[in-house]
PDB file of N, CA and C in Angstrom:
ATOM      1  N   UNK A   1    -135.313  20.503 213.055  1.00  0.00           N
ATOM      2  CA  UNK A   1    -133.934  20.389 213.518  1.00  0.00           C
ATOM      3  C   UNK A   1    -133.300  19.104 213.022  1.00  0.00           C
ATOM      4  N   UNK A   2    -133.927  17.966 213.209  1.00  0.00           N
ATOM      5  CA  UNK A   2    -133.545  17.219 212.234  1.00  0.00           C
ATOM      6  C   UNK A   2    -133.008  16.802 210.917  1.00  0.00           C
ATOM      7  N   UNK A   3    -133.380  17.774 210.071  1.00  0.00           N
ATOM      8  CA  UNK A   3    -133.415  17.623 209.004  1.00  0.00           C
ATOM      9  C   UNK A   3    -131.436  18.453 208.088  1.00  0.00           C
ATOM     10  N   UNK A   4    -131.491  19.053 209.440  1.00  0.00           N
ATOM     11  CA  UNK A   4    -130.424  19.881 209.166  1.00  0.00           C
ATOM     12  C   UNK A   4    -129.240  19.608 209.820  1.00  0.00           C
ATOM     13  N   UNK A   5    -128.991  18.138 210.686  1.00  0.00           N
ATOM     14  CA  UNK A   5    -128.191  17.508 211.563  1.00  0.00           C
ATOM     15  C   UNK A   5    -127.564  16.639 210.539  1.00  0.00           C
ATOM     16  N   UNK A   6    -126.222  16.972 210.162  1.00  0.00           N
ATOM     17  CA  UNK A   6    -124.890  16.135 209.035  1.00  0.00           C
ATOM     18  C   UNK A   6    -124.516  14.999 210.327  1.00  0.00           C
ATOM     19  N   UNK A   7    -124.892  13.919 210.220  1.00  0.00           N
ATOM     20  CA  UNK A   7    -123.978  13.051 211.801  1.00  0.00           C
ATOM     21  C   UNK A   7    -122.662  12.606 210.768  1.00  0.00           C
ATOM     22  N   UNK A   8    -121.787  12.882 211.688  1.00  0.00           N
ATOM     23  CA  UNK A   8    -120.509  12.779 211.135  1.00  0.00           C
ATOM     24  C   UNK A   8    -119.598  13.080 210.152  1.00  0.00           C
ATOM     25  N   UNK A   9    -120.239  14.046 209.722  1.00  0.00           N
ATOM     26  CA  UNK A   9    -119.522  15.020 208.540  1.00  0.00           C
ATOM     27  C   UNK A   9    -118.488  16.295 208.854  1.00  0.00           C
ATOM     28  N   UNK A  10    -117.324  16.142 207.960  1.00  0.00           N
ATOM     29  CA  UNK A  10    -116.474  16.814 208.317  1.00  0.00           C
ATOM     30  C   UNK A  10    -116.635  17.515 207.781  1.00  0.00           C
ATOM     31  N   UNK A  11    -117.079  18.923 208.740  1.00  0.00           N
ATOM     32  CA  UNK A  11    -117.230  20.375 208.192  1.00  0.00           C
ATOM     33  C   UNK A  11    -115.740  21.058 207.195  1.00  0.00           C
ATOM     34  N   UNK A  12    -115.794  21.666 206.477  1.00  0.00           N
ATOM     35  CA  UNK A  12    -114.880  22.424 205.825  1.00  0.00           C
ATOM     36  C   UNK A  12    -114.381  23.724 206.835  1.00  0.00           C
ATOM     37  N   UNK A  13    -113.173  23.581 207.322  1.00  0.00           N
ATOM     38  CA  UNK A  13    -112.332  24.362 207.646  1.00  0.00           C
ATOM     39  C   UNK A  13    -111.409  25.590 207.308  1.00  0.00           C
ATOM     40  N   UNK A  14    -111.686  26.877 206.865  1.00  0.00           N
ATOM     41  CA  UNK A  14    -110.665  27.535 206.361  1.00  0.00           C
ATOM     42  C   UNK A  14    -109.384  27.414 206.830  1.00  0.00           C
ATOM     43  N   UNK A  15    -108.077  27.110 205.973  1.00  0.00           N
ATOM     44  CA  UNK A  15    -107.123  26.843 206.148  1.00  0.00           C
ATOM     45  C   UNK A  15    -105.654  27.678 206.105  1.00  0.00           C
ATOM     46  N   UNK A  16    -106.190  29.295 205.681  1.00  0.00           N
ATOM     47  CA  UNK A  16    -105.673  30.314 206.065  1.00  0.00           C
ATOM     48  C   UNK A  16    -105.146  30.177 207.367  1.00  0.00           C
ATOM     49  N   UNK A  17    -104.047  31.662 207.462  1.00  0.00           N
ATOM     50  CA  UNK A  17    -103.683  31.665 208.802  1.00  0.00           C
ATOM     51  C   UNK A  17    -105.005  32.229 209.666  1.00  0.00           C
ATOM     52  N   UNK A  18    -105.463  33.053 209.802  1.00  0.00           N
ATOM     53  CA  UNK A  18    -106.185  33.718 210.411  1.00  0.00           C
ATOM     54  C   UNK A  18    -107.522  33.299 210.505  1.00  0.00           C
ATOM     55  N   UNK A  19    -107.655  32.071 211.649  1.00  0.00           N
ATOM     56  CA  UNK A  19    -109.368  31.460 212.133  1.00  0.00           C
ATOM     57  C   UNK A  19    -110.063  32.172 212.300  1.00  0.00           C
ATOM     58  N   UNK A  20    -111.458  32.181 212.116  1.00  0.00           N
ATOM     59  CA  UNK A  20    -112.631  33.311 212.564  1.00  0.00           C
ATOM     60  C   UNK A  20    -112.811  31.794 213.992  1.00  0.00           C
ATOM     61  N   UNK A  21    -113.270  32.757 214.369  1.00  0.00           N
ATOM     62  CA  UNK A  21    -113.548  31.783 216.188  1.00  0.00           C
ATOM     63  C   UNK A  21    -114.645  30.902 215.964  1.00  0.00           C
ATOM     64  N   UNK A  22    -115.983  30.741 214.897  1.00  0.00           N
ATOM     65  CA  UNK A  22    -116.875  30.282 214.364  1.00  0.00           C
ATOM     66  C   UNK A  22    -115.886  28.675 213.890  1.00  0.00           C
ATOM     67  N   UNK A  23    -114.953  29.133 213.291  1.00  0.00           N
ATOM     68  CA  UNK A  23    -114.484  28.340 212.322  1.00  0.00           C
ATOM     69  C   UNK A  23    -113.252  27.047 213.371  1.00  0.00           C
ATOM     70  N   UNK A  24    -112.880  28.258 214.650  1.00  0.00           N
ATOM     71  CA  UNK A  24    -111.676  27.462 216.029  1.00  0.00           C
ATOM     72  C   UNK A  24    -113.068  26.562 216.630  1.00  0.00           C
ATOM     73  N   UNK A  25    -113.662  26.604 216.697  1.00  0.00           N
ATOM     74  CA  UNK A  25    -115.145  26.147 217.705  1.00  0.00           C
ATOM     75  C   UNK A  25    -115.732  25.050 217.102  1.00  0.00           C
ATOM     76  N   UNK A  26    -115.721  24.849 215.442  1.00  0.00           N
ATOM     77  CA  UNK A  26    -116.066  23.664 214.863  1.00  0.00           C
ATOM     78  C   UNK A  26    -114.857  22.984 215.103  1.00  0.00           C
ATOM     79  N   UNK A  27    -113.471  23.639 215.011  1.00  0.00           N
ATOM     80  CA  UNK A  27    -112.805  22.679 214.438  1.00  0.00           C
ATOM     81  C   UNK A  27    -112.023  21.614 216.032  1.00  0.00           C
ATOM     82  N   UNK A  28    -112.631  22.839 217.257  1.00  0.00           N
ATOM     83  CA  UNK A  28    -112.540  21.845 218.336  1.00  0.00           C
ATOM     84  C   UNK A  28    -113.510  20.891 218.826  1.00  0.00           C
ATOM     85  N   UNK A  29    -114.783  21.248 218.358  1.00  0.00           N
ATOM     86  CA  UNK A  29    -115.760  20.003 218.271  1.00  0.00           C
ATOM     87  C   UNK A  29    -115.606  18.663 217.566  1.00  0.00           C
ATOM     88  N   UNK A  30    -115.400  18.856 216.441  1.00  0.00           N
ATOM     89  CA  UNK A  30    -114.706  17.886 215.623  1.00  0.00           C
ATOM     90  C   UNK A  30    -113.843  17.434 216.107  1.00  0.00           C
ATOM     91  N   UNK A  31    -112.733  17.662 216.803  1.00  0.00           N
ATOM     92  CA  UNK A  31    -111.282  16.855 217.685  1.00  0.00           C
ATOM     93  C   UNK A  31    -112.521  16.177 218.973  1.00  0.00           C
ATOM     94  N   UNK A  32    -113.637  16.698 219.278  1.00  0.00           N
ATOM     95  CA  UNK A  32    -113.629  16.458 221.175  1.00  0.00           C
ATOM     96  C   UNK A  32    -114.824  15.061 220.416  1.00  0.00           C
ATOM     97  N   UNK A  33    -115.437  15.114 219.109  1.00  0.00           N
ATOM     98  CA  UNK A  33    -116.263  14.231 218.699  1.00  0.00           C
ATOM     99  C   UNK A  33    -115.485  13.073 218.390  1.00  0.00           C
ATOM    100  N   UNK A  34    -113.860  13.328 217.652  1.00  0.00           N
ATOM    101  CA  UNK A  34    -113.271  11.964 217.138  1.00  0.00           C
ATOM    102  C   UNK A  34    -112.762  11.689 218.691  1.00  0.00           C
ATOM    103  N   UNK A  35    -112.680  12.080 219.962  1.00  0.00           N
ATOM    104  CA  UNK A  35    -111.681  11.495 220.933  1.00  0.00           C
ATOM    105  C   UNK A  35    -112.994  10.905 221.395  1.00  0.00           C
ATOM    106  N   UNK A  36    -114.058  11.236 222.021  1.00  0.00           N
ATOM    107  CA  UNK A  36    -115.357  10.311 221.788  1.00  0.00           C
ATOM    108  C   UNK A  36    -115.441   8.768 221.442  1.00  0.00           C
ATOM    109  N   UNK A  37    -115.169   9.363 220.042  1.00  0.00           N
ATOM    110  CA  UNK A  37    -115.431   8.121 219.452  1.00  0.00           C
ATOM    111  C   UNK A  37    -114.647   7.171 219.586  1.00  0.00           C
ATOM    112  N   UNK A  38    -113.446   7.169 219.663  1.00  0.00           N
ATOM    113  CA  UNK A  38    -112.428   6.337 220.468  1.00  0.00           C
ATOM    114  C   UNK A  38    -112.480   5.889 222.091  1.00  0.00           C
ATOM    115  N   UNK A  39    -113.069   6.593 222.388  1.00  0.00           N
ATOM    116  CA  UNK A  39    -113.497   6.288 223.965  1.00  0.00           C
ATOM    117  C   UNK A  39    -114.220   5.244 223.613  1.00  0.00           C
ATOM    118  N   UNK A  40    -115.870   5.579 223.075  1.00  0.00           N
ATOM    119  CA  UNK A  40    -116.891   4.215 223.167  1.00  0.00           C
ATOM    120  C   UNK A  40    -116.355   3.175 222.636  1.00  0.00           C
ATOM    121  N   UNK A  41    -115.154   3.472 221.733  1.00  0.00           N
ATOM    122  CA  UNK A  41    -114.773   1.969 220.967  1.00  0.00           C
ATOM    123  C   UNK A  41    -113.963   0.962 222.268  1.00  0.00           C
ATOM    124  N   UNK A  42    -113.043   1.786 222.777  1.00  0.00           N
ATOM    125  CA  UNK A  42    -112.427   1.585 224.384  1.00  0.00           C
ATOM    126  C   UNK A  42    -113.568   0.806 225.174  1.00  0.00           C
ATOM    127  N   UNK A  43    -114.469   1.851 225.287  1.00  0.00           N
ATOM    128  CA  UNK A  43    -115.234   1.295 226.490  1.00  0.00           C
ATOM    129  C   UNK A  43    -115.955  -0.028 226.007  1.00  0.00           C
ATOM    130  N   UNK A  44    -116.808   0.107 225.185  1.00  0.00           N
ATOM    131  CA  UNK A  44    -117.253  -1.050 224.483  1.00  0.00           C
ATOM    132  C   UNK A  44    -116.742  -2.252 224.179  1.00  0.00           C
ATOM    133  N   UNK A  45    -115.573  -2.448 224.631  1.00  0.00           N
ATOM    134  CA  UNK A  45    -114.447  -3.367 224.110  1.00  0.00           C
ATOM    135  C   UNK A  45    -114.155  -4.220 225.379  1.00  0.00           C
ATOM    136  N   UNK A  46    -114.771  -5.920 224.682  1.00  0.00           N
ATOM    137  CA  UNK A  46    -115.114  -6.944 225.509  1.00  0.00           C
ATOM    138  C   UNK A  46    -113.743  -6.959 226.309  1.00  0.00           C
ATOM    139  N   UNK A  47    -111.796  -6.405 226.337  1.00  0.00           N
ATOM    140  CA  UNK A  47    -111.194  -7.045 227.016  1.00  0.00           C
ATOM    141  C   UNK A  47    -111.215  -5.918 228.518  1.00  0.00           C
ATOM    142  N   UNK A  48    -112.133  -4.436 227.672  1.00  0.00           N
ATOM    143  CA  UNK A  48    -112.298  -3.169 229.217  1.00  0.00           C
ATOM    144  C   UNK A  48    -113.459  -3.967 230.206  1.00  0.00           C
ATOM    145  N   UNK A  49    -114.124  -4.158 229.480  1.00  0.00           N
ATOM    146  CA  UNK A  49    -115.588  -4.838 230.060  1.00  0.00           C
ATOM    147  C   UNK A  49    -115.290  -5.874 231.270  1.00  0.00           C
ATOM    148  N   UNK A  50    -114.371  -6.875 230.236  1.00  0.00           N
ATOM    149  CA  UNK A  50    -113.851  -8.093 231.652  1.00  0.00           C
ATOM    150  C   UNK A  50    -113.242  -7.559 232.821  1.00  0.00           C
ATOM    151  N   UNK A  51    -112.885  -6.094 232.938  1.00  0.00           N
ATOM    152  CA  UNK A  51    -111.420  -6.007 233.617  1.00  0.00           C
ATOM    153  C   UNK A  51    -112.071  -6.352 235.181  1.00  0.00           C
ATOM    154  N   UNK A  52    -113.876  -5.409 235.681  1.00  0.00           N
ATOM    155  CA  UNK A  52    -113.899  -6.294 236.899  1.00  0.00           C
ATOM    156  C   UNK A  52    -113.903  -7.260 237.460  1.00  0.00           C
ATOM    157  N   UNK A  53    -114.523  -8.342 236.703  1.00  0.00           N
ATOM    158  CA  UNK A  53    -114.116  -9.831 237.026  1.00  0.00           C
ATOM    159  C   UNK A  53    -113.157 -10.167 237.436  1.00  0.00           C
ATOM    160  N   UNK A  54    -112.481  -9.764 236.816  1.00  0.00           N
ATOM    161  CA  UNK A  54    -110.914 -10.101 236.821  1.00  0.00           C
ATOM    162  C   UNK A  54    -109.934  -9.910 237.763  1.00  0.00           C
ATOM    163  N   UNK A  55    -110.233  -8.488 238.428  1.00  0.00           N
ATOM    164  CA  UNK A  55    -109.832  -7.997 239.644  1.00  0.00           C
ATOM    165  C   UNK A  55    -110.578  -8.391 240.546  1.00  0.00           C
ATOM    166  N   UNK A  56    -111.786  -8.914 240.476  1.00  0.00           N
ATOM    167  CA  UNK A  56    -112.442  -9.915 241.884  1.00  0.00           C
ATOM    168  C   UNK A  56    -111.622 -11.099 242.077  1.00  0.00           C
ATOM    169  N   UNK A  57    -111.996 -11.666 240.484  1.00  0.00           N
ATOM    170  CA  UNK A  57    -110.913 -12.992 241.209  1.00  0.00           C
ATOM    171  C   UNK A  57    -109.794 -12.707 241.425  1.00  0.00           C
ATOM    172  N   UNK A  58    -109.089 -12.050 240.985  1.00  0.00           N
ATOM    173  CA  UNK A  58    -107.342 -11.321 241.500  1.00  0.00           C
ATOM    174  C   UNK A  58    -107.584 -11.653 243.002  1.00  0.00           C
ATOM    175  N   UNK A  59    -108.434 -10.701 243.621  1.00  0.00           N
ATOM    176  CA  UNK A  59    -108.626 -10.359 245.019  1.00  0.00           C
ATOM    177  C   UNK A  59    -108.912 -11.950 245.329  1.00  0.00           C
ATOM    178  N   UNK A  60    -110.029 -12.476 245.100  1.00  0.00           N
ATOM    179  CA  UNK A  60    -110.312 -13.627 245.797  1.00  0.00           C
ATOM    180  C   UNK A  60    -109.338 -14.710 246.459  1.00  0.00           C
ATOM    181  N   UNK A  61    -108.243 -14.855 244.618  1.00  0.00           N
ATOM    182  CA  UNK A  61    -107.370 -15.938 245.191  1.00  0.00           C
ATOM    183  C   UNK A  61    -105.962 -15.620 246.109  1.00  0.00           C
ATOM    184  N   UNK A  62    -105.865 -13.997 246.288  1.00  0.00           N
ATOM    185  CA  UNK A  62    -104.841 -13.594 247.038  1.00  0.00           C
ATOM    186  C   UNK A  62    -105.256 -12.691 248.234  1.00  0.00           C
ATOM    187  N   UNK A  63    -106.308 -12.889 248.401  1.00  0.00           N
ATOM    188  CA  UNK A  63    -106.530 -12.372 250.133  1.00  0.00           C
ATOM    189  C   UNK A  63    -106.630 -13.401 251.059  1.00  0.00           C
ATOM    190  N   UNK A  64    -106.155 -12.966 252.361  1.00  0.00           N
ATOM    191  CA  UNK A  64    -105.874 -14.069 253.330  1.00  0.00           C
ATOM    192  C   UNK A  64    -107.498 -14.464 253.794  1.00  0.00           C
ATOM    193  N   UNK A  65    -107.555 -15.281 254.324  1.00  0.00           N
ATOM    194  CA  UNK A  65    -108.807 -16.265 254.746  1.00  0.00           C
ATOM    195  C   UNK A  65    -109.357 -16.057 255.563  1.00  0.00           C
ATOM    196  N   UNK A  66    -110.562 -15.487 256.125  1.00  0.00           N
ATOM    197  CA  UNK A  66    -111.241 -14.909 256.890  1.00  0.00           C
ATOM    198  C   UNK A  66    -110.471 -16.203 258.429  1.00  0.00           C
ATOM    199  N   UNK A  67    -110.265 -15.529 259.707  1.00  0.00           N
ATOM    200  CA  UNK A  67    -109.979 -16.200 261.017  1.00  0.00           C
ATOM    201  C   UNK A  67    -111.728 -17.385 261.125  1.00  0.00           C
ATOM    202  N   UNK A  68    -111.432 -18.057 261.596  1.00  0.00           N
ATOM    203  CA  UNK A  68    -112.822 -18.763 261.769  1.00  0.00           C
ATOM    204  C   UNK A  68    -113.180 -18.250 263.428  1.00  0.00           C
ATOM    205  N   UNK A  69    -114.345 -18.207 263.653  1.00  0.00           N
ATOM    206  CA  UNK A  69    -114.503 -17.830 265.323  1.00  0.00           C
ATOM    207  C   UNK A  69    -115.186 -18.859 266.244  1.00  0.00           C
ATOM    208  N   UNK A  70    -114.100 -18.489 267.220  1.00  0.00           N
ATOM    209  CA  UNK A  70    -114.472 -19.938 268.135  1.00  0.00           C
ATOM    210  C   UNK A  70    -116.174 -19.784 268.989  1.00  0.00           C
ATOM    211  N   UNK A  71    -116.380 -20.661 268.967  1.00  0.00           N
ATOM    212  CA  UNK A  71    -117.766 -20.880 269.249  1.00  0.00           C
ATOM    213  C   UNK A  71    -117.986 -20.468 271.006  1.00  0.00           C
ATOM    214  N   UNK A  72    -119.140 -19.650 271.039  1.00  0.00           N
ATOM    215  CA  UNK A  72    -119.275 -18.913 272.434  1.00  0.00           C
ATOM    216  C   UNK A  72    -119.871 -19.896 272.947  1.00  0.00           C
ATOM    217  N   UNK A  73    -119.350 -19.702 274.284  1.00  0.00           N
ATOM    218  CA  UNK A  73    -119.525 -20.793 275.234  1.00  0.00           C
ATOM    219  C   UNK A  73    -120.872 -20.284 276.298  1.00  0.00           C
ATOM    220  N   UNK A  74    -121.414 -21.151 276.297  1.00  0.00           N
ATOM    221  CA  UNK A  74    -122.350 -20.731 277.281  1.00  0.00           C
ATOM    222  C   UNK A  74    -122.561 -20.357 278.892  1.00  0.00           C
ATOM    223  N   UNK A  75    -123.496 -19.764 279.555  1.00  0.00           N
ATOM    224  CA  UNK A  75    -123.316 -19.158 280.922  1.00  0.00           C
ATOM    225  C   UNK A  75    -123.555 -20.274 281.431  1.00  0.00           C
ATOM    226  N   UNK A  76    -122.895 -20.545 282.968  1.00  0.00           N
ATOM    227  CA  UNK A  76    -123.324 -21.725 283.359  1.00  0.00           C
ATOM    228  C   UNK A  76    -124.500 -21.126 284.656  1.00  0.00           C
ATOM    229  N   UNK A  77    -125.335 -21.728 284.923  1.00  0.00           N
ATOM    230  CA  UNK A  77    -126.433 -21.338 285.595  1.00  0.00           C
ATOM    231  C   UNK A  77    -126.901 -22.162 286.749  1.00  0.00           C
TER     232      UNK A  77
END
């Protein structure tokens, strides 16, 4: 199986009107492989990567400040 795997080769398309469904089925694999490949470049991409950091500290420096709690007083006995 190997031996017979093209990675990234653009199959030849008949360009007639009339697709054989063999021929609609490559040629939507080929579209769903290049949107792919634009994804990992997206995802992979050090400014997607930062974005949680970023929204922590967002949050950090604009949420209000935890109340402090007053110290429980003891039973008197």
């Amino acid at each position: 199986m190997s031996g017979t795997r093209r990675k990234d080769a653009d199959w030849q398309i008949p360009t007639d009107e009339a697709l054989s469904w063999p021929a609609a089925q490559t040629a939507v694999l080929m579209d769903i492989r290049d949107e792919l490949k634009k994804l990992n470049r997206l995802l992979y991409c050090d400014n997607f990567i930062s974005i949680p950091s970023i929204l922590r500290a967002v949050r950090a420096n604009t949420s209000k400040p935890r109340p402090r709690l007053k110290p429980k007083k003891g039973r008197a006995r």
